[in-house]
N, C-alpha and C. Protein backbone atom coordinates (compact mmCIF):
# COMPACT_ATOMS: atom_id res chain seq x y z
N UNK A 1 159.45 101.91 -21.82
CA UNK A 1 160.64 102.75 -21.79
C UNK A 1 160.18 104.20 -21.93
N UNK A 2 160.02 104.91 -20.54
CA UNK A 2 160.39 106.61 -20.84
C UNK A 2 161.01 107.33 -22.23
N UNK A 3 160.12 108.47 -22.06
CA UNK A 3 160.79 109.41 -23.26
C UNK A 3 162.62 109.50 -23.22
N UNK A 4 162.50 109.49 -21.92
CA UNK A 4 164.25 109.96 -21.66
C UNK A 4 165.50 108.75 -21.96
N UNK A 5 164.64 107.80 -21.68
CA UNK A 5 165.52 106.66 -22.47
C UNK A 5 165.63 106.36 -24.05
N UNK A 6 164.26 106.50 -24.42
CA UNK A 6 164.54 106.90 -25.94
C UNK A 6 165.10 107.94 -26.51
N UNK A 7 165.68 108.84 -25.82
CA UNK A 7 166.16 110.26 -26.83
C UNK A 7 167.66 109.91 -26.54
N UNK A 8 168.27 109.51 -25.14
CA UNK A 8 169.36 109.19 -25.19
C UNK A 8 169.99 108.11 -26.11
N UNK A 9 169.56 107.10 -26.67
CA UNK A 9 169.70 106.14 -27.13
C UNK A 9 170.33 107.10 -28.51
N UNK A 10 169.21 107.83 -29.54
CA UNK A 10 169.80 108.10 -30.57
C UNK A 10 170.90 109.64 -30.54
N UNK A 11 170.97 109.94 -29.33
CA UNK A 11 172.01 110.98 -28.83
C UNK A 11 173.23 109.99 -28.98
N UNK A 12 173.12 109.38 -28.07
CA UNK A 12 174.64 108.93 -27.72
C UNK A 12 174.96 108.07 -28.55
N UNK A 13 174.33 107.56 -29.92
CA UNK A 13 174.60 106.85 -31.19
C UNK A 13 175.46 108.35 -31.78
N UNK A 14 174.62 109.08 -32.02
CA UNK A 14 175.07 110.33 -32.96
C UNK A 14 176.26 110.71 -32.15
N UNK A 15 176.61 110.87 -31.30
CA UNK A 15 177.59 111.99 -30.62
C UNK A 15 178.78 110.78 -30.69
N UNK A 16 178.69 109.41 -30.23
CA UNK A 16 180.03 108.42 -30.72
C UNK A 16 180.46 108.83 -32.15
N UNK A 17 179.43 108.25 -33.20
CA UNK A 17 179.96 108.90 -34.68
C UNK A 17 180.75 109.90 -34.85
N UNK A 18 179.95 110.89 -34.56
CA UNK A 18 180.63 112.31 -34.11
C UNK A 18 182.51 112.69 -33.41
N UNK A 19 182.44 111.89 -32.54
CA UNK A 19 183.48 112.04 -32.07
C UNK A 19 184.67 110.86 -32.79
N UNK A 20 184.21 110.14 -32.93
CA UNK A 20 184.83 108.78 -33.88
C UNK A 20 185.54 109.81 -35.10
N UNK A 21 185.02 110.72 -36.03
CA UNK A 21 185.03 110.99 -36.92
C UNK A 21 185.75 112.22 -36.96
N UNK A 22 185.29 113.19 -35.89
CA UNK A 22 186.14 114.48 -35.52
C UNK A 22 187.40 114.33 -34.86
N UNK A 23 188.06 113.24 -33.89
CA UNK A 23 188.48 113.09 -33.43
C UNK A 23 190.06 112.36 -34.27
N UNK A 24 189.79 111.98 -35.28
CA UNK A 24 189.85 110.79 -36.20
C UNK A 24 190.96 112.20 -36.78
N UNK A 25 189.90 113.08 -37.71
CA UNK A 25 189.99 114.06 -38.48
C UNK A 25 191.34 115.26 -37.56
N UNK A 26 190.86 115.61 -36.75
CA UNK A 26 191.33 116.51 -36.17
C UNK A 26 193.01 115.99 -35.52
N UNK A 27 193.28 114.73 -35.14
CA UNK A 27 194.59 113.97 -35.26
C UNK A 27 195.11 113.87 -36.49
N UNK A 28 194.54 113.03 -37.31
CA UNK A 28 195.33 113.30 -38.68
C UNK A 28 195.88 114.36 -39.49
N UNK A 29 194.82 115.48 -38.97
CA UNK A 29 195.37 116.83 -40.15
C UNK A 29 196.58 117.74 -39.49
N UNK A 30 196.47 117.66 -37.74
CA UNK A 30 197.72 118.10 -37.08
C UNK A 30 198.73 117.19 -37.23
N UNK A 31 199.08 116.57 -37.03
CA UNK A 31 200.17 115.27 -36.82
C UNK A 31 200.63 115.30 -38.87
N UNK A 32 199.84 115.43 -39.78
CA UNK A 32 200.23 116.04 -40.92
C UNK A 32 201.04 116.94 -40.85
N UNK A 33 200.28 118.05 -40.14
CA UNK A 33 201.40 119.40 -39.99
C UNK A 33 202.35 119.46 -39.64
N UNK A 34 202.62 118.35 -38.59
CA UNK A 34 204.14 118.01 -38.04
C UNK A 34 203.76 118.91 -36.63
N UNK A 35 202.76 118.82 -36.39
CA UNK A 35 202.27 119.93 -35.04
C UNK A 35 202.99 118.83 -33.55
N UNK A 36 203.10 119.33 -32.47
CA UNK A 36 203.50 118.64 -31.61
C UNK A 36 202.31 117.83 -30.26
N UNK A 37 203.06 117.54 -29.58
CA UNK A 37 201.81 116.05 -29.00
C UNK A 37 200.72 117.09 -28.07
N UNK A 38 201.73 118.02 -27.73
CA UNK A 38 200.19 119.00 -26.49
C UNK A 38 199.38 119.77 -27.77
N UNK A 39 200.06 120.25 -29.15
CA UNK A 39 199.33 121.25 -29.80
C UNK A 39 198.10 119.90 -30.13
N UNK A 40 198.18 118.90 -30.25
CA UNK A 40 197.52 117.58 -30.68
C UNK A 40 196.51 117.22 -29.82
N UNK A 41 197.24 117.34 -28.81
CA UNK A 41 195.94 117.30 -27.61
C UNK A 41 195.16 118.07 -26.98
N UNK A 42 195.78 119.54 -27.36
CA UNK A 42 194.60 120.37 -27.50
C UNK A 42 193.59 120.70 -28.28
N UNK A 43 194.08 120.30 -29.53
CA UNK A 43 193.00 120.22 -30.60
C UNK A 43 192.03 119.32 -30.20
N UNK A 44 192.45 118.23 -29.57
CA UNK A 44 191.65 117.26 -29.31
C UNK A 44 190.73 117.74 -28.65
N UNK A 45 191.52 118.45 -27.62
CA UNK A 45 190.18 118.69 -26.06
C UNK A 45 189.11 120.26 -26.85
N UNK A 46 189.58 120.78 -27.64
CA UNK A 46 188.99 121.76 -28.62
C UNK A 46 187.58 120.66 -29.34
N UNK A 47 187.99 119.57 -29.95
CA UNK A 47 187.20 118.79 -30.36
C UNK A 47 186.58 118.52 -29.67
N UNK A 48 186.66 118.37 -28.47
CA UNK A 48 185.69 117.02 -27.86
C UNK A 48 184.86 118.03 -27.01
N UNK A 49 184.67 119.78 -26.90
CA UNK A 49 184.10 120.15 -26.32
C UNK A 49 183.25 120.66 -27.65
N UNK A 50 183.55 120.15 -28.89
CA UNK A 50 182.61 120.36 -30.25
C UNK A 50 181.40 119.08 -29.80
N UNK A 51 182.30 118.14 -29.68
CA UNK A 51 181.60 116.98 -29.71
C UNK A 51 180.26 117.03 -28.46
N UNK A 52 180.70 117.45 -27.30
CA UNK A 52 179.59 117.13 -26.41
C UNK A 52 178.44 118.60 -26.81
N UNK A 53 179.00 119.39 -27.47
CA UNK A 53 178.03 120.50 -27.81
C UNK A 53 176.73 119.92 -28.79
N UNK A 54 177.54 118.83 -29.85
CA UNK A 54 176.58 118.32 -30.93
C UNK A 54 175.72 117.23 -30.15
N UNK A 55 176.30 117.01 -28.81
CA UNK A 55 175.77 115.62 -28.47
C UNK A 55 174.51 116.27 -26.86
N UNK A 56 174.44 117.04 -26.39
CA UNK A 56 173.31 118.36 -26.17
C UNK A 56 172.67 118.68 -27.08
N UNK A 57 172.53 119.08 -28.21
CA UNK A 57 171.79 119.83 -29.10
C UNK A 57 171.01 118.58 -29.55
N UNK A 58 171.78 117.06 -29.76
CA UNK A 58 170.92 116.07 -30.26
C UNK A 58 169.72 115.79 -29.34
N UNK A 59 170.37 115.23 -28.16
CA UNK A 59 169.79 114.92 -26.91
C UNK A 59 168.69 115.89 -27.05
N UNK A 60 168.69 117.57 -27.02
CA UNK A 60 167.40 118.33 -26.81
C UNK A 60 166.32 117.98 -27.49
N UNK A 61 166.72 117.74 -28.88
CA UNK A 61 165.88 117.96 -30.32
C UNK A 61 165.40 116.52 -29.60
N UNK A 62 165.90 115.76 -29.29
CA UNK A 62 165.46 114.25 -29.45
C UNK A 62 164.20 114.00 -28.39
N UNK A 63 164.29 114.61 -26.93
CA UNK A 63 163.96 114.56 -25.96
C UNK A 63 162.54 115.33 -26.10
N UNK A 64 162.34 116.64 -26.91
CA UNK A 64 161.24 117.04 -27.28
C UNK A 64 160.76 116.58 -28.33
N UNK A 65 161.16 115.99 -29.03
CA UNK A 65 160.82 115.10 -29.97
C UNK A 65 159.74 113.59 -29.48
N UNK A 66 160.54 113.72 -28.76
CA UNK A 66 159.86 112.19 -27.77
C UNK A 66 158.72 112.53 -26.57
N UNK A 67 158.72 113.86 -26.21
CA UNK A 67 157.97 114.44 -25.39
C UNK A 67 156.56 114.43 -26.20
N UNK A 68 156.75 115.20 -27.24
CA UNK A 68 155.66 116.01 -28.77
C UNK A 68 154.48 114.32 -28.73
N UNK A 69 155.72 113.36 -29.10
CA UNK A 69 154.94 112.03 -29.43
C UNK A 69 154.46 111.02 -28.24
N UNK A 70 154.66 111.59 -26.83
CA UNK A 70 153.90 110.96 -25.78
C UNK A 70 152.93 111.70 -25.21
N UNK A 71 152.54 113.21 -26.28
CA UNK A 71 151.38 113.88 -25.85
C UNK A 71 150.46 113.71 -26.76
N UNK A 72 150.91 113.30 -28.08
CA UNK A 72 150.15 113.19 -28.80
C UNK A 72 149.81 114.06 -29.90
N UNK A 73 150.37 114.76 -30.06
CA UNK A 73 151.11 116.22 -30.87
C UNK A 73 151.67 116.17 -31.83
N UNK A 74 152.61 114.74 -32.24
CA UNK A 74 153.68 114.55 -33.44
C UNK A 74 152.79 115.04 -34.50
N UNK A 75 153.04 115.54 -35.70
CA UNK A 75 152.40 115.67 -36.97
C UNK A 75 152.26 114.77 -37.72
N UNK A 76 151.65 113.97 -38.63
CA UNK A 76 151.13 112.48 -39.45
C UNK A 76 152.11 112.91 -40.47
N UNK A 77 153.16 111.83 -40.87
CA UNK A 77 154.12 111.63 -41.76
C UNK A 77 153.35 111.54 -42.90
């Protein structure tokens, strides 16, 4: 298995959580407010362009991460 299959794997673990959790959060605390269904679903689409931001930034870190350790470069834990 390629580097690129391994970095996606723990990306797209992290970025479900992520969105599971923000998504979760960000409905409950409007719909509290008594906010209405578009102000709700914009928060949402506000969220979910959080979400794919955290889920890029994982993917990068992960991907050079996995690069570092198929050159042979990682540092000894």
């Amino acid at each position: 298995m390629g580097p690129l299959f391994k970095a996606i794997i723990p990306a797209a673990l992290l970025t479900e959580i992520a969105a599971i959790v923000f998504f979760t959060a960000t409905w409950s605390i409007l719909a509290e407010m008594h906010f209405g269904q578009s102000v709700i679903l914009g928060g949402e689409a506000v969220t979910a362009i959080g979400v794919v931001a955290i889920g890029v930034a994982v993917f990068r870190r992960a991907i050079r991460s996995e690069k570092r350790m198929a050159m042979g470069d990682a540092p000894d834990a």
